[in-house]
N, C-alpha and C. Protein backbone atom coordinates (compact mmCIF):
# COMPACT_ATOMS: atom_id res chain seq x y z
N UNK A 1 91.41 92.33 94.66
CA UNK A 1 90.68 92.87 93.53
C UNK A 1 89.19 92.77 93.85
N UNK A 2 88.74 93.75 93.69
CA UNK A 2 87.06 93.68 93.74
C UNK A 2 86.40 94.37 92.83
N UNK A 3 85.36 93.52 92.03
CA UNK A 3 84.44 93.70 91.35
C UNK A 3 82.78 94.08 91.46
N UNK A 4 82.66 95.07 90.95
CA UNK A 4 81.71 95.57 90.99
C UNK A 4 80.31 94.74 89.86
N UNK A 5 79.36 94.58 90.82
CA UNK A 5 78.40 93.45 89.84
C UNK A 5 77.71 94.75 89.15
N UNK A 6 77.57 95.72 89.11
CA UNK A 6 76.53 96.59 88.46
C UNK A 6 77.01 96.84 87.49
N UNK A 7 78.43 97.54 87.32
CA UNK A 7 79.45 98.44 86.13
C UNK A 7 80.43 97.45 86.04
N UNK A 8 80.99 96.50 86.55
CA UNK A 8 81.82 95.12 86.34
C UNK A 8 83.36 96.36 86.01
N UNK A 9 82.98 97.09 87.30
CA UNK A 9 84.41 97.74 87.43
C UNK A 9 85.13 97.10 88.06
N UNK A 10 86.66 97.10 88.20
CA UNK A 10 87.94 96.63 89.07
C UNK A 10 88.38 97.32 89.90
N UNK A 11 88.99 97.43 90.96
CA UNK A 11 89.47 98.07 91.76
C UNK A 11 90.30 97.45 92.59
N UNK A 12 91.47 97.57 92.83
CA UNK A 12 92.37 97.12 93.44
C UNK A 12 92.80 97.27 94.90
N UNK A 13 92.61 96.86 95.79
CA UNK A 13 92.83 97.52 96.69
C UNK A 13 94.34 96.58 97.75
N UNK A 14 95.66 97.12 97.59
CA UNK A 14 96.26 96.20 98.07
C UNK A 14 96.66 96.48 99.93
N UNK A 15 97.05 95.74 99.86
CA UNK A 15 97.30 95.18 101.21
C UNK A 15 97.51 96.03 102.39
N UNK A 16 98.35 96.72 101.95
CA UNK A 16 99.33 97.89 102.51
C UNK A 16 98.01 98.90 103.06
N UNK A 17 96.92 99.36 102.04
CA UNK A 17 95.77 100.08 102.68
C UNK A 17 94.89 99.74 103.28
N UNK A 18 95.24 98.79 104.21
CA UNK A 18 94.18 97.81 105.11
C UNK A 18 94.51 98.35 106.69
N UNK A 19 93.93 99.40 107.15
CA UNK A 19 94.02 99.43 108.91
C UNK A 19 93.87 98.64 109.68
N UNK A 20 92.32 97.96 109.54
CA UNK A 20 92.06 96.92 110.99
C UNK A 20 91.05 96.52 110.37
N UNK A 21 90.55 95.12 110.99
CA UNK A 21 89.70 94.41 110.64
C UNK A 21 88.75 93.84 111.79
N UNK A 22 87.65 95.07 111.92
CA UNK A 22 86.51 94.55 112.73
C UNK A 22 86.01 93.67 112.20
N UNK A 23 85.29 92.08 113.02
CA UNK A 23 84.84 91.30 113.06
C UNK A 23 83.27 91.17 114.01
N UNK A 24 82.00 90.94 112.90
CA UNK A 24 80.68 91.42 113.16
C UNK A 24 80.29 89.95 113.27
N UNK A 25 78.84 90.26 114.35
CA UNK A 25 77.91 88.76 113.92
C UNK A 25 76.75 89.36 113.68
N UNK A 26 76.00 88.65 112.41
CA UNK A 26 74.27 88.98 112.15
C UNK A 26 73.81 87.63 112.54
N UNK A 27 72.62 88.62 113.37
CA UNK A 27 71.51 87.45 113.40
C UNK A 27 70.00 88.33 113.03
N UNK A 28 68.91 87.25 112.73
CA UNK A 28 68.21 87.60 112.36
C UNK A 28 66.97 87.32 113.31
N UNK A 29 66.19 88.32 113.28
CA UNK A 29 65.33 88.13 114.85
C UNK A 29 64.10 88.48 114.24
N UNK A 30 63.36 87.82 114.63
CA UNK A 30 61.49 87.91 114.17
C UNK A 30 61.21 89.35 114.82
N UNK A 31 59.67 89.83 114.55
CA UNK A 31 59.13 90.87 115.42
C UNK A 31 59.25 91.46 117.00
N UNK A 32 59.14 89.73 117.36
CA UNK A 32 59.22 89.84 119.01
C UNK A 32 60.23 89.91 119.44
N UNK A 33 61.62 90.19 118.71
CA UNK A 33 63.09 90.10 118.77
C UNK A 33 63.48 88.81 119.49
N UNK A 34 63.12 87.77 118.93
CA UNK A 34 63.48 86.52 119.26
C UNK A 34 64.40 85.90 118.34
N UNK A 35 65.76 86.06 118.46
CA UNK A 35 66.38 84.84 117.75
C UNK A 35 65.88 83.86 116.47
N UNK A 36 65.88 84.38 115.23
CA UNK A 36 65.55 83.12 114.46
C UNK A 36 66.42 82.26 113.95
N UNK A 37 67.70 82.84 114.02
CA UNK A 37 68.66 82.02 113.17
C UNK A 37 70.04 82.08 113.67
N UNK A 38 71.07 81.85 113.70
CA UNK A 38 72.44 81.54 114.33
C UNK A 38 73.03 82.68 113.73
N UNK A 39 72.52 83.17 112.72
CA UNK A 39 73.38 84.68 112.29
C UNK A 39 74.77 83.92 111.48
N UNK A 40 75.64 84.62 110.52
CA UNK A 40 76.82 84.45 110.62
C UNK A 40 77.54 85.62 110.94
N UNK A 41 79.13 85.17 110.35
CA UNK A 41 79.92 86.19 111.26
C UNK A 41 80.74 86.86 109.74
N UNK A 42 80.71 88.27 109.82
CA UNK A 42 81.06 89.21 108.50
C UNK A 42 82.33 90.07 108.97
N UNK A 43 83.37 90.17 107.98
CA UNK A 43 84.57 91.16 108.30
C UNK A 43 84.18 92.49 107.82
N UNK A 44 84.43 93.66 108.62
CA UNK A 44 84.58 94.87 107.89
C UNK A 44 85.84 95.38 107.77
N UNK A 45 86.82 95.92 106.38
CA UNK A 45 87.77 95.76 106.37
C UNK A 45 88.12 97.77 106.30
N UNK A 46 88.63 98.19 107.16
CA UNK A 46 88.87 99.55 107.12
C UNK A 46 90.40 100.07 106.29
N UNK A 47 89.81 100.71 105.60
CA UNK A 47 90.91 101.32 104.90
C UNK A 47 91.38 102.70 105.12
N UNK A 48 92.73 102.72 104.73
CA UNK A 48 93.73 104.11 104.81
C UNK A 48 93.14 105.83 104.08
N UNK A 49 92.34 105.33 103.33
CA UNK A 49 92.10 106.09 102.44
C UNK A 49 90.04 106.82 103.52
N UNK A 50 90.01 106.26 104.47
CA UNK A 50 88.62 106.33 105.11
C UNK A 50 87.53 105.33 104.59
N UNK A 51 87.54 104.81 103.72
CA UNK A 51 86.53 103.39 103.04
C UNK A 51 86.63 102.62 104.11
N UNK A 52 85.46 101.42 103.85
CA UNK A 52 85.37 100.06 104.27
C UNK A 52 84.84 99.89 103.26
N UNK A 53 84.95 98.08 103.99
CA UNK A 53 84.73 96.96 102.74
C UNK A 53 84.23 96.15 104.00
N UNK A 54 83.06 95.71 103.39
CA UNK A 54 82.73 94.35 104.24
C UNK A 54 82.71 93.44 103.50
N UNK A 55 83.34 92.09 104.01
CA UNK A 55 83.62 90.97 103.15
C UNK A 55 82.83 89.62 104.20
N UNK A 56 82.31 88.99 103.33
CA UNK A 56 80.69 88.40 103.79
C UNK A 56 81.05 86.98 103.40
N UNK A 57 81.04 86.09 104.09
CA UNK A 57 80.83 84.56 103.41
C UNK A 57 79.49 84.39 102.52
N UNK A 58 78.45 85.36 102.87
CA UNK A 58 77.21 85.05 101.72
C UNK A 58 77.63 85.94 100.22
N UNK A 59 78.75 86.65 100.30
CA UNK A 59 78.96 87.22 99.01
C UNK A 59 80.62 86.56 98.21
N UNK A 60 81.29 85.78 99.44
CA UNK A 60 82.46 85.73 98.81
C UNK A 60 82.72 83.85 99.46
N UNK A 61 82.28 82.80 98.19
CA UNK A 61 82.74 81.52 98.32
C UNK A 61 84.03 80.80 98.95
N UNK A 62 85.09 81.72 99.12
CA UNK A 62 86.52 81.89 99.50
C UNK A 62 86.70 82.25 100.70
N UNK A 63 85.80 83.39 101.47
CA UNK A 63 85.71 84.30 102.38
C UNK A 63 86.78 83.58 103.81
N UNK A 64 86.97 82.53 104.11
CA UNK A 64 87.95 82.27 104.69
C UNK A 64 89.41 82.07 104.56
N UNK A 65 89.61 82.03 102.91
CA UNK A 65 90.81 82.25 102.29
C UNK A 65 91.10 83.56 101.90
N UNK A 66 90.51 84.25 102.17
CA UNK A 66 90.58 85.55 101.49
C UNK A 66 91.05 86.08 103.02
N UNK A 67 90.06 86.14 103.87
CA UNK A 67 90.69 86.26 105.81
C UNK A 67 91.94 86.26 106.35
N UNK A 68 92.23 84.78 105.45
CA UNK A 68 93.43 84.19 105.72
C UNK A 68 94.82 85.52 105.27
N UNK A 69 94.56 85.16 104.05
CA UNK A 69 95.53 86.06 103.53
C UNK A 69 95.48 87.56 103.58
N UNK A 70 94.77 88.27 104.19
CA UNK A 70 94.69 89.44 104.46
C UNK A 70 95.28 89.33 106.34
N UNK A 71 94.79 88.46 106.73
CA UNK A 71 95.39 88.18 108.50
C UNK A 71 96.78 88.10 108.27
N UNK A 72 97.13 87.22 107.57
CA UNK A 72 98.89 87.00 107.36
C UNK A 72 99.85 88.27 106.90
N UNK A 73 98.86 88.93 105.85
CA UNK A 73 99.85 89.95 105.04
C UNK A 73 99.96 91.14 105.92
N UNK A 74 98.93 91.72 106.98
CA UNK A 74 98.96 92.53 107.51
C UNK A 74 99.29 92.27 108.77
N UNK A 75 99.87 91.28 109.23
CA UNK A 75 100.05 91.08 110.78
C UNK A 75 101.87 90.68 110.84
């Protein structure tokens, strides 16, 4: 289920419409493109329908339980 913070819409998106799950790292680099920070690491979740979803440990407190159970249900 995902919620929308603007319109606090619902949307469901189950399991079954999940293709693949690229796995990203950000980091954040000053002017001189030097490394400032260790970056973390973000899922983008591709769907059947042509969407993604990126699912972020800075947006989702769970974000490794949520991994979890999307790794299990689709594998």
């Amino acid at each position: 289920e995902k919620t929308s913070l603007f319109f606090r819409a619902k949307q469901f998106i189950p399991f079954q419409s999940i293709l693949r799950i690229d796995i990203q790292k950000s980091k954040y680099k000053n002017t001189h493109g030097v490394d400032i920070s260790e970056g973390f690491l973000y899922s983008i979740v591709y769907l059947t329908d042509g969407n993604s979803l990126i699912i972020s440990p800075d947006s989702f407190e769970n974000y490794s339980e949520i991994m979890d159970a999307i790794k299990t249900t689709i594998s």
